[in-house]
N, C-alpha and C. Protein backbone atom coordinates (compact mmCIF):
# COMPACT_ATOMS: atom_id res chain seq x y z
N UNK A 1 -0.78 -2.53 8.53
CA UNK A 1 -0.15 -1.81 9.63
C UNK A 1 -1.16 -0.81 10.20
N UNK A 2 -1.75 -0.86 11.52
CA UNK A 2 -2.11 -0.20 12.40
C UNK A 2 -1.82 1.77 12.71
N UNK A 3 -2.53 2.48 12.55
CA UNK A 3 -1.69 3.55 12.85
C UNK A 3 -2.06 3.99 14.04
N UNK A 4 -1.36 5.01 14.39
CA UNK A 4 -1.73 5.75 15.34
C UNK A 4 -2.38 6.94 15.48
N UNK A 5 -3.49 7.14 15.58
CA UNK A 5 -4.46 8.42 15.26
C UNK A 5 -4.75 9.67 16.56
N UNK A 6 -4.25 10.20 15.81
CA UNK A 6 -3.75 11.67 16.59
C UNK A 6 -5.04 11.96 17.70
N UNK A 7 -5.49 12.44 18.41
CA UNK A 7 -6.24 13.20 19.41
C UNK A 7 -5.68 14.24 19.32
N UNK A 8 -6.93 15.36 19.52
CA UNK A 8 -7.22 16.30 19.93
C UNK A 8 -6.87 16.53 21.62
N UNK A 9 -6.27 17.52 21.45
CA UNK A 9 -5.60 18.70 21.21
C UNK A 9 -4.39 18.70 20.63
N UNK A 10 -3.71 17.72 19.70
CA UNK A 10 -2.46 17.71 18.76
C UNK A 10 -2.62 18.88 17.68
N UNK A 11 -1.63 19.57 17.61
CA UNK A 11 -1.70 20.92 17.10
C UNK A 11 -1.78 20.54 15.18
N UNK A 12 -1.05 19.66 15.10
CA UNK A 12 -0.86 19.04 13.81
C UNK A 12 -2.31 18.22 13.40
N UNK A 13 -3.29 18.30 14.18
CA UNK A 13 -4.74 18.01 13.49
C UNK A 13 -5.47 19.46 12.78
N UNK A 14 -4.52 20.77 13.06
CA UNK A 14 -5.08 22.05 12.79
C UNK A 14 -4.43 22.35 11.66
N UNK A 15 -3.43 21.46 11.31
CA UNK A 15 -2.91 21.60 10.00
C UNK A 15 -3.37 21.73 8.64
N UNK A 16 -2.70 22.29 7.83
CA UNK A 16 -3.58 21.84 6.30
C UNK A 16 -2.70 21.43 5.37
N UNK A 17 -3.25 20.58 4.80
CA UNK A 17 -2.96 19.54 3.94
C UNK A 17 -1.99 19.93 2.79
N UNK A 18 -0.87 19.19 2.19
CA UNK A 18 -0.42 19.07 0.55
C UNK A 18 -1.17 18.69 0.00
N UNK A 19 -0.98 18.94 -1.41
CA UNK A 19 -1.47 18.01 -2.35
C UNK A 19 -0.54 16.76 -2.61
N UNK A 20 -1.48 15.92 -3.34
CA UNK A 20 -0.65 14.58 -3.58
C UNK A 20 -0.10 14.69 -4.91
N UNK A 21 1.19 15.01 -5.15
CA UNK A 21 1.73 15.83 -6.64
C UNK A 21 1.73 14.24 -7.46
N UNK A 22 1.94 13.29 -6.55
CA UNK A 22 2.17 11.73 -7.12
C UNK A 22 1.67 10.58 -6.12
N UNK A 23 1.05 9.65 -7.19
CA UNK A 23 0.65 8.16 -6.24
C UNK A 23 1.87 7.21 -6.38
N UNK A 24 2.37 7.49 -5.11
CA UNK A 24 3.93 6.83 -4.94
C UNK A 24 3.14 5.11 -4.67
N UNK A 25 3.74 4.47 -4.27
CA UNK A 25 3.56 2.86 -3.26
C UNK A 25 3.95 3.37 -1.72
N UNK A 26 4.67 4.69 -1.51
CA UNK A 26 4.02 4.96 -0.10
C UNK A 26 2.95 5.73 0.17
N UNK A 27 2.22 6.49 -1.01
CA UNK A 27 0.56 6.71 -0.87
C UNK A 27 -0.06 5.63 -0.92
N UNK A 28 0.17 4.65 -1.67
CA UNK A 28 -0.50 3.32 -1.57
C UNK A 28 -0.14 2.80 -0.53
N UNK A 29 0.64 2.61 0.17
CA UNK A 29 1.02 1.88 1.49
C UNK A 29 0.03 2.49 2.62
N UNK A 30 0.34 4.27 2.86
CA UNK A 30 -0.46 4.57 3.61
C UNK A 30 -2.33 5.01 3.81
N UNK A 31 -2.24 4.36 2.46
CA UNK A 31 -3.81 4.32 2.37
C UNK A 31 -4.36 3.33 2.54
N UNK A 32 -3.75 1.81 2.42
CA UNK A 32 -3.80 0.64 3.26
C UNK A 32 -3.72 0.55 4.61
N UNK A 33 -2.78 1.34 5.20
CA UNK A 33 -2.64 1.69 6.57
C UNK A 33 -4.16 2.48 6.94
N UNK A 34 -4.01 3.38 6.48
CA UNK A 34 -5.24 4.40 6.84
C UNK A 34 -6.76 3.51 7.05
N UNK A 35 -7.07 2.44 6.43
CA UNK A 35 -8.17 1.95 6.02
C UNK A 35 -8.36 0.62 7.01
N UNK A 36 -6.93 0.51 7.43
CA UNK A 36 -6.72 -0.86 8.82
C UNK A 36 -7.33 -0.47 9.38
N UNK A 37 -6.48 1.17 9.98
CA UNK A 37 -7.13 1.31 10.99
C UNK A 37 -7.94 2.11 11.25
N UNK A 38 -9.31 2.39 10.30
CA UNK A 38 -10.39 2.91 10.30
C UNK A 38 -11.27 1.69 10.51
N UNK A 39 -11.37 0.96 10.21
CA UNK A 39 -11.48 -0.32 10.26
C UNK A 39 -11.87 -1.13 11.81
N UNK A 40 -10.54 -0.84 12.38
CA UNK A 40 -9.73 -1.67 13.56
C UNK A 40 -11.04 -0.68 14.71
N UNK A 41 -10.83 0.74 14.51
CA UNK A 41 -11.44 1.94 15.30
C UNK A 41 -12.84 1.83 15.37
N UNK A 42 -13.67 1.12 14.08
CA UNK A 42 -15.01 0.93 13.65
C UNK A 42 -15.19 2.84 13.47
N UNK A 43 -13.95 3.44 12.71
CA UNK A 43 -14.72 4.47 12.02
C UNK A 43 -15.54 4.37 10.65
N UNK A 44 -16.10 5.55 10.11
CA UNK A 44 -16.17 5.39 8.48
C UNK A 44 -15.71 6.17 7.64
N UNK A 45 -14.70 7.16 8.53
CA UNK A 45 -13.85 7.53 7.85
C UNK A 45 -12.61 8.43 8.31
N UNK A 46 -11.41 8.50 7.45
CA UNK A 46 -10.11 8.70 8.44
C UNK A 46 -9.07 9.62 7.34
N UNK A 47 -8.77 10.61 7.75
CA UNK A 47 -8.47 11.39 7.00
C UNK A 47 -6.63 11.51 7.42
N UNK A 48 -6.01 11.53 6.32
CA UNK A 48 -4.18 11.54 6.42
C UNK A 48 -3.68 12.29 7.61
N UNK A 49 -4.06 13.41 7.71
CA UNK A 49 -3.84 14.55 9.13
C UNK A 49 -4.17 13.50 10.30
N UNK A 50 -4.61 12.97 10.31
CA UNK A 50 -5.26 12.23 11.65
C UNK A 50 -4.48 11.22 11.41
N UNK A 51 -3.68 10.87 10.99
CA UNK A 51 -2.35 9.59 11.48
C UNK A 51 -1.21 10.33 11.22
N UNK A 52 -1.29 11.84 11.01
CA UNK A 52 0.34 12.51 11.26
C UNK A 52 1.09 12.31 9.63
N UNK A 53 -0.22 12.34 8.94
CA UNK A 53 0.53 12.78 7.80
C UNK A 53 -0.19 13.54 6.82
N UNK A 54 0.33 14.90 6.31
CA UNK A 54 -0.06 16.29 5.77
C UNK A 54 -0.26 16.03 4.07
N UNK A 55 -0.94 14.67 3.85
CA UNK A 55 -1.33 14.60 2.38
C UNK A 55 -2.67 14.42 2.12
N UNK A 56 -2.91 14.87 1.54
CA UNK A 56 -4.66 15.30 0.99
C UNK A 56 -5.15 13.77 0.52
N UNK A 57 -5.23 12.81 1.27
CA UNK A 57 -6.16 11.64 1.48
C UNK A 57 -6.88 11.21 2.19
N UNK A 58 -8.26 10.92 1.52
CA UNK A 58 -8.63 10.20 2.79
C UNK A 58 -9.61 8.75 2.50
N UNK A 59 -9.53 8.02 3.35
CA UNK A 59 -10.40 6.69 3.43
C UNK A 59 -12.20 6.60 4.01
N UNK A 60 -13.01 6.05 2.58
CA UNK A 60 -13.99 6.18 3.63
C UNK A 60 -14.74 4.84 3.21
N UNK A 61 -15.64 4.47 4.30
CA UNK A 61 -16.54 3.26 3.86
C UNK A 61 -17.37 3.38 4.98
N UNK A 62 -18.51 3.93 4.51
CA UNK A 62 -19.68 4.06 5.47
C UNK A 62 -21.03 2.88 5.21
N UNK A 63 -20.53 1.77 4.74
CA UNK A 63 -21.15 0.41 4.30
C UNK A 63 -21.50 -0.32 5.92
N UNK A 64 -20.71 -0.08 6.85
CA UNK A 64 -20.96 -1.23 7.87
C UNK A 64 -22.23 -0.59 8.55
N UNK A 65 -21.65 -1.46 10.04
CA UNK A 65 -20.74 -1.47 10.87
C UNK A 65 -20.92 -3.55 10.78
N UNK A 66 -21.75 -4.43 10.32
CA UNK A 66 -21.49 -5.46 10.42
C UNK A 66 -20.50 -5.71 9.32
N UNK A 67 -20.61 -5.42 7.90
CA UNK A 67 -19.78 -5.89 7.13
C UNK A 67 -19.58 -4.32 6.03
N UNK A 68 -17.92 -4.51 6.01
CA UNK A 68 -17.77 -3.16 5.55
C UNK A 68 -16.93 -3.61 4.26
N UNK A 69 -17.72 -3.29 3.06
CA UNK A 69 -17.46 -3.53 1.62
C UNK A 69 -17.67 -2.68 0.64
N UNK A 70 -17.42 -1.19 1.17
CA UNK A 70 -17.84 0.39 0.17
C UNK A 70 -16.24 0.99 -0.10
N UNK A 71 -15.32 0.26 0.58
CA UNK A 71 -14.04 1.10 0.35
C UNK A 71 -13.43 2.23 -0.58
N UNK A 72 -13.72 3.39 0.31
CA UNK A 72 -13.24 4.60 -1.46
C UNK A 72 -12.09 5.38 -0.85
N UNK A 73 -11.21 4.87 -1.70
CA UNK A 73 -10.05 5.93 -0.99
C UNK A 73 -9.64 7.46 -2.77
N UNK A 74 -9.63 8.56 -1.42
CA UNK A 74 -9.55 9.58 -2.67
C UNK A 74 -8.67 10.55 -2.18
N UNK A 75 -7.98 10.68 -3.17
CA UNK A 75 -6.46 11.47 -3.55
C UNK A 75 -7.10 13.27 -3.88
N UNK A 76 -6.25 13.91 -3.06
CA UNK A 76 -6.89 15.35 -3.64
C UNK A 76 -8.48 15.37 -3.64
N UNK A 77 -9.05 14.93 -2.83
CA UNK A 77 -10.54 15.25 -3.01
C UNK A 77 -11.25 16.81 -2.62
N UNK A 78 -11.74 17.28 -3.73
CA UNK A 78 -12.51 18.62 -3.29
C UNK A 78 -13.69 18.59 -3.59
N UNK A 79 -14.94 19.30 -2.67
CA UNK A 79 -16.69 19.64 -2.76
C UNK A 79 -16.35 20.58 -4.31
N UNK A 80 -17.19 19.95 -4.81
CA UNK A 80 -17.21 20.80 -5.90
C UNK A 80 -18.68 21.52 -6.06
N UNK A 81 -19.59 20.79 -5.81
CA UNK A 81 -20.79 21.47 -5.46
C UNK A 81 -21.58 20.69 -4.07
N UNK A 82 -22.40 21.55 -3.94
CA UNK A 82 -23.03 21.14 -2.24
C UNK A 82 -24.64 21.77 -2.58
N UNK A 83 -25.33 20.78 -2.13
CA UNK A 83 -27.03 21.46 -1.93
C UNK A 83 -27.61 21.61 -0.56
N UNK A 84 -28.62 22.10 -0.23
CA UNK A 84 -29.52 21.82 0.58
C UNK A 84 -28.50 22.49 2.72
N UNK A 85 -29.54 21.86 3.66
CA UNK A 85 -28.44 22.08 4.90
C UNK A 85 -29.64 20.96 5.29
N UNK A 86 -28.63 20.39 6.58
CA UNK A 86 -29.14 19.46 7.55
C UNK A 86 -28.10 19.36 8.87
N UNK A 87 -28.41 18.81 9.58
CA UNK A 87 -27.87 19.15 11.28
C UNK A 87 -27.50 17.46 11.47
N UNK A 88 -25.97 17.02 11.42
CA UNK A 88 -25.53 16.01 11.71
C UNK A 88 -25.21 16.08 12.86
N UNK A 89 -25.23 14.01 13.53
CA UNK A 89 -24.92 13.75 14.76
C UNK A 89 -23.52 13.35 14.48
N UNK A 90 -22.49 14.13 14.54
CA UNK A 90 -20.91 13.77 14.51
C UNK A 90 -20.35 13.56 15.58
N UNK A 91 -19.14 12.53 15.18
CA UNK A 91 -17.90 12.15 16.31
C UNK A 91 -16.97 11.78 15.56
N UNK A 92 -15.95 11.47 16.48
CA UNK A 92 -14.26 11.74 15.51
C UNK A 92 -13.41 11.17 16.20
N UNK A 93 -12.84 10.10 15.04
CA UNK A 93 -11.92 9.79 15.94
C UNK A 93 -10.76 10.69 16.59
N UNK A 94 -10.92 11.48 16.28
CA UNK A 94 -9.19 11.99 16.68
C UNK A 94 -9.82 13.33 17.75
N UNK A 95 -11.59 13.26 17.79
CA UNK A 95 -12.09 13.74 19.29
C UNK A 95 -12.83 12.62 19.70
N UNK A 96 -12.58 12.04 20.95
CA UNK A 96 -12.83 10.58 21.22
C UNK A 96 -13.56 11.21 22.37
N UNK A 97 -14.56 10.58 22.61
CA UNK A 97 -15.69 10.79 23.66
C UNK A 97 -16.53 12.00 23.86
N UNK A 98 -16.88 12.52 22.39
CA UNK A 98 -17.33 13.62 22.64
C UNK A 98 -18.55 13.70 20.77
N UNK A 99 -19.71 13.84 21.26
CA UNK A 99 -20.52 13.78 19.46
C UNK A 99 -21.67 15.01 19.67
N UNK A 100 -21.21 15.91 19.07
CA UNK A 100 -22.22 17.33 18.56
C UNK A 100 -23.16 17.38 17.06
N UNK A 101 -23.80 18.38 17.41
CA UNK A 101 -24.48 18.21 15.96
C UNK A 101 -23.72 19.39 15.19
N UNK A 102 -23.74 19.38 14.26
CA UNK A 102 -22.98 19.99 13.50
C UNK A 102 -23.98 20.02 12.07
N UNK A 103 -24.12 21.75 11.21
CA UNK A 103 -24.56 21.92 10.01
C UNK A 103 -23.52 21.68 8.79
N UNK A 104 -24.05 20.78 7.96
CA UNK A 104 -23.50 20.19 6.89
C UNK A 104 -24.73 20.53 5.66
N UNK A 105 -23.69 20.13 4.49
CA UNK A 105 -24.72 20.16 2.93
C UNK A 105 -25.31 18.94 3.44
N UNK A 106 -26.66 18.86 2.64
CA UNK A 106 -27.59 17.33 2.56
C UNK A 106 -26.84 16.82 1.35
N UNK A 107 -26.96 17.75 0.55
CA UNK A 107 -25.73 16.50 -0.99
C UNK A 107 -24.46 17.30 -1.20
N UNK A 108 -23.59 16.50 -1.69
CA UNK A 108 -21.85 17.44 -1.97
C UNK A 108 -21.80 16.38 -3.04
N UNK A 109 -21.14 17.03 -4.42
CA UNK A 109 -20.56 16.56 -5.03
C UNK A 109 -18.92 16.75 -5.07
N UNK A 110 -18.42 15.43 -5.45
CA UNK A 110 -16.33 15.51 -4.87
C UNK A 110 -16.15 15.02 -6.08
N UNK A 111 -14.85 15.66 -6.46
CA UNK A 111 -14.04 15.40 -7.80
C UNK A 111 -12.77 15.10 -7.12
N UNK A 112 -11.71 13.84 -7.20
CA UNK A 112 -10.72 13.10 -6.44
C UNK A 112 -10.02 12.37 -7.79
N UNK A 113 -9.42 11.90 -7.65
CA UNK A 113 -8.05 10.83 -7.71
C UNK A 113 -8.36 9.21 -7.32
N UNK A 114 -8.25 8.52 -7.81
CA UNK A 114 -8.48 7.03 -7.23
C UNK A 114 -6.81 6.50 -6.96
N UNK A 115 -6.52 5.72 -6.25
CA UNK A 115 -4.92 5.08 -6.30
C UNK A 115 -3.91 4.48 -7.65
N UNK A 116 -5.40 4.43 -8.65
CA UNK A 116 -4.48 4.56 -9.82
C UNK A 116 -4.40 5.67 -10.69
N UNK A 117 -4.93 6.88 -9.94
CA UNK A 117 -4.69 8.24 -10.40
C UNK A 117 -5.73 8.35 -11.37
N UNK A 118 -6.88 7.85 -11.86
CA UNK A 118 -8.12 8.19 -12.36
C UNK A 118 -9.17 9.17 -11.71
N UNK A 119 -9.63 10.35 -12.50
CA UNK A 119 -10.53 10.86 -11.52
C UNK A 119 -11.61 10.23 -11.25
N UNK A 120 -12.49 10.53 -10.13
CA UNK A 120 -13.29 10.20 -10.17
C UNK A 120 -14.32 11.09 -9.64
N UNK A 121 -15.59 11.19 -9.94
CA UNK A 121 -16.78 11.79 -8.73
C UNK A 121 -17.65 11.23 -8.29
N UNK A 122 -18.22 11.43 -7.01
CA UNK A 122 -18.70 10.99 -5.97
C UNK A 122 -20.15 12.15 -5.73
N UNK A 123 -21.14 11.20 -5.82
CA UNK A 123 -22.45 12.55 -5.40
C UNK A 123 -22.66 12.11 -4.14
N UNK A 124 -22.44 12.50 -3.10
CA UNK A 124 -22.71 11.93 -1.78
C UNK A 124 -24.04 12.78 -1.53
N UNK A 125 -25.20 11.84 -0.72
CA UNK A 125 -25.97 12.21 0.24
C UNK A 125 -26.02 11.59 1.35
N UNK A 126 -26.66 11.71 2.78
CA UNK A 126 -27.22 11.12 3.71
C UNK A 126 -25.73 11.23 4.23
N UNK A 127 -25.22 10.09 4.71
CA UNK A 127 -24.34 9.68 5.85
C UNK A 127 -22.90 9.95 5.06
N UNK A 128 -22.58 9.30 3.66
CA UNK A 128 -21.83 9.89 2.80
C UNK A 128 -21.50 10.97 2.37
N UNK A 129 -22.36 11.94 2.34
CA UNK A 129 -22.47 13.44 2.32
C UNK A 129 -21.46 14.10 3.46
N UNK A 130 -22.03 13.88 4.79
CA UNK A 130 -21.47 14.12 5.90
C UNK A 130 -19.79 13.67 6.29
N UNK A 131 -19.78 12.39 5.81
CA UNK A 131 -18.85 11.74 5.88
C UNK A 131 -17.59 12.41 5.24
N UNK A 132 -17.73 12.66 3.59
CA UNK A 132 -17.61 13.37 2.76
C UNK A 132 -16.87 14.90 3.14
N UNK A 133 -17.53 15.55 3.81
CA UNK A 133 -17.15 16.76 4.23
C UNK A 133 -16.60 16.97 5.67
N UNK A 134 -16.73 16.12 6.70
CA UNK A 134 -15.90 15.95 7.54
C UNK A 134 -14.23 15.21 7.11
N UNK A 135 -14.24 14.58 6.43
CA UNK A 135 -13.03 13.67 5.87
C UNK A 135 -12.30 15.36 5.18
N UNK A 136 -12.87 16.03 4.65
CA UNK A 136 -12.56 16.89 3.58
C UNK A 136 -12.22 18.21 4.51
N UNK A 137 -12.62 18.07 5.50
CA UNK A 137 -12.28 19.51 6.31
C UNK A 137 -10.91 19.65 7.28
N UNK A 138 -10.79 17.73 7.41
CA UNK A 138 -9.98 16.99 8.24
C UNK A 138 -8.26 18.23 7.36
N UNK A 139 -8.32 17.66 6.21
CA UNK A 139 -7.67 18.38 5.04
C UNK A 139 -7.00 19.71 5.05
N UNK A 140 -8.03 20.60 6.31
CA UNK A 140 -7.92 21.96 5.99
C UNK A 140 -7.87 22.29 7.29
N UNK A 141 -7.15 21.12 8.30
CA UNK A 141 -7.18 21.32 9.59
C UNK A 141 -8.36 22.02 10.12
N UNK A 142 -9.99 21.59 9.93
CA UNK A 142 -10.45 21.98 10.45
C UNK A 142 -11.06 20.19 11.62
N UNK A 143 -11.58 20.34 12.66
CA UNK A 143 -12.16 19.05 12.98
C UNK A 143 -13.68 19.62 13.65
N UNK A 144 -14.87 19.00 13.56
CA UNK A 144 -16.01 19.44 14.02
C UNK A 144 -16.13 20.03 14.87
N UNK A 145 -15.57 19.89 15.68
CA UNK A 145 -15.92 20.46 17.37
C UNK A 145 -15.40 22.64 16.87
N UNK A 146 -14.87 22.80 15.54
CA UNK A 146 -14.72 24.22 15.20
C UNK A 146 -15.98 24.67 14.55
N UNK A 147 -16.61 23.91 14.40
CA UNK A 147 -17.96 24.28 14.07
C UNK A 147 -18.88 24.54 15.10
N UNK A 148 -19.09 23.97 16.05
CA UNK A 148 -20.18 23.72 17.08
C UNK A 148 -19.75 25.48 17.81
N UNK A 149 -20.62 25.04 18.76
CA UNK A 149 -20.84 26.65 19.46
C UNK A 149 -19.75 27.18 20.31
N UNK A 150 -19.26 28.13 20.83
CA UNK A 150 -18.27 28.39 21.90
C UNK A 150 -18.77 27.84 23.11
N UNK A 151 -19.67 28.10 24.04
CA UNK A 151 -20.23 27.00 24.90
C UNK A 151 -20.06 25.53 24.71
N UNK A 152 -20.27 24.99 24.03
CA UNK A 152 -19.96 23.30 24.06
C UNK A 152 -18.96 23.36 23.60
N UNK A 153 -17.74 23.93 23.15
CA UNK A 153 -16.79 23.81 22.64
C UNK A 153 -15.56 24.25 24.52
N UNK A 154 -15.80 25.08 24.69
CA UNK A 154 -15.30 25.15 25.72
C UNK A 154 -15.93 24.01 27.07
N UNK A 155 -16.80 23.59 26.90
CA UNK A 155 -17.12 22.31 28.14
C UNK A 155 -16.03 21.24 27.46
N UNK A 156 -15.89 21.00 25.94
CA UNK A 156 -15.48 19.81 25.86
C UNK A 156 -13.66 19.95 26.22
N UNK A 157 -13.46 21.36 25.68
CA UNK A 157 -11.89 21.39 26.08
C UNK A 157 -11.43 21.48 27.96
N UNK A 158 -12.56 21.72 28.73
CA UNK A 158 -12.48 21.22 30.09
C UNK A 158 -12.17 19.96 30.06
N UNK A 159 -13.53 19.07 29.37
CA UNK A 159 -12.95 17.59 29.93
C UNK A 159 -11.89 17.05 28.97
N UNK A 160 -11.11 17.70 28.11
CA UNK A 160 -9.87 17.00 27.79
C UNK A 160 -8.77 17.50 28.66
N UNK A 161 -8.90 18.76 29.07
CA UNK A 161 -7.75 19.25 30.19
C UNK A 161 -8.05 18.08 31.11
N UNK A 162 -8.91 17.48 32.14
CA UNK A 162 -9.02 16.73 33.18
C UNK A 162 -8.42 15.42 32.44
N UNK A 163 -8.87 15.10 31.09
CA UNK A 163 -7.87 13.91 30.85
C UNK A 163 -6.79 13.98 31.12
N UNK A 164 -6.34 14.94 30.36
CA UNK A 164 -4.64 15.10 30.10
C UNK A 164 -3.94 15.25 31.90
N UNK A 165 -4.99 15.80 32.71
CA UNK A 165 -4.51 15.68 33.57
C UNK A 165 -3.89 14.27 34.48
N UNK A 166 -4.78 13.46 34.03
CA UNK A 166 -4.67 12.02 34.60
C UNK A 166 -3.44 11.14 34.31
């Protein structure tokens, strides 16, 4: 099942997250969902807030874009440690037509939940890293474009007013 992924300016992308107290079969359902349509979008990763629902999951697989076979979905995921800084080229689905650079850790380590409730950790670097902590901020209602500068942040909320206008 397909979802529907929120855009920006939806107030409920500023939200922050529950925890997942339990892995029901509708956390499993909607983490199948979540992963369609990250998938369907050609994202690499899609966080619960961004299909309108306030549970601390998220889907990622930054393996493609020809063939995508890294699938990690994680329950309660938190940075537990972070090294280094580097200046990512980000975009989002749920800000569509719009990619800033944004300062991120170069490595994050995440301690999570797997769908059968095993922990697990994750040392992310490079694209995973990034991935990693955008998925994870998604969480805490934050989305990139709160990072970037007041200048480009205010050009981009112009051209979503002219959307919305249309």
């Amino acid at each position: 099942m397909i979802c529907e992924v929120l855009h920006y300016p939806d107030n409920r992308l500023a939200e922050k997250s529950k925890p997942v107290e339990e892995i029901t079969e509708e956390i499993k359902e909607l983490a199948k969902a979540m992963a369609e349509t990250m998938y369907k979008e050609d994202g690499v990763g899609l966080a619960a807030p961004q299909v309108g629902s306030l549970h601390r999951l998220v889907v990622i697989d930054v393996s493609g874009p020809e063939v995508r076979n890294d699938l990690m979905t994680l329950v309660n995921p938190v940075i537990v440690s972070s090294e280094g800084s580097c200046d990512s080229e980000e975009g989002c689905l749920s800000v569509p037509g719009y990619r800033a650079k944004v300062k991120r850790s170069e490595t994050v380590t995440v301690k999570a939940q797997d769908l059968d409730g095993n922990e697990v950790t994750i040392e992310g670097e490079g694209l995973l890293a990034i991935c990693l902590q955008h998925e994870i901020d998604h969480l805490d209602g934050v989305l990139f474009i709160d990072k970037i500068s007041r200048l480009k942040r205010s050009m981009y909320d112009k051209k979503v007013k002219k959307w919305m206008k249309r």
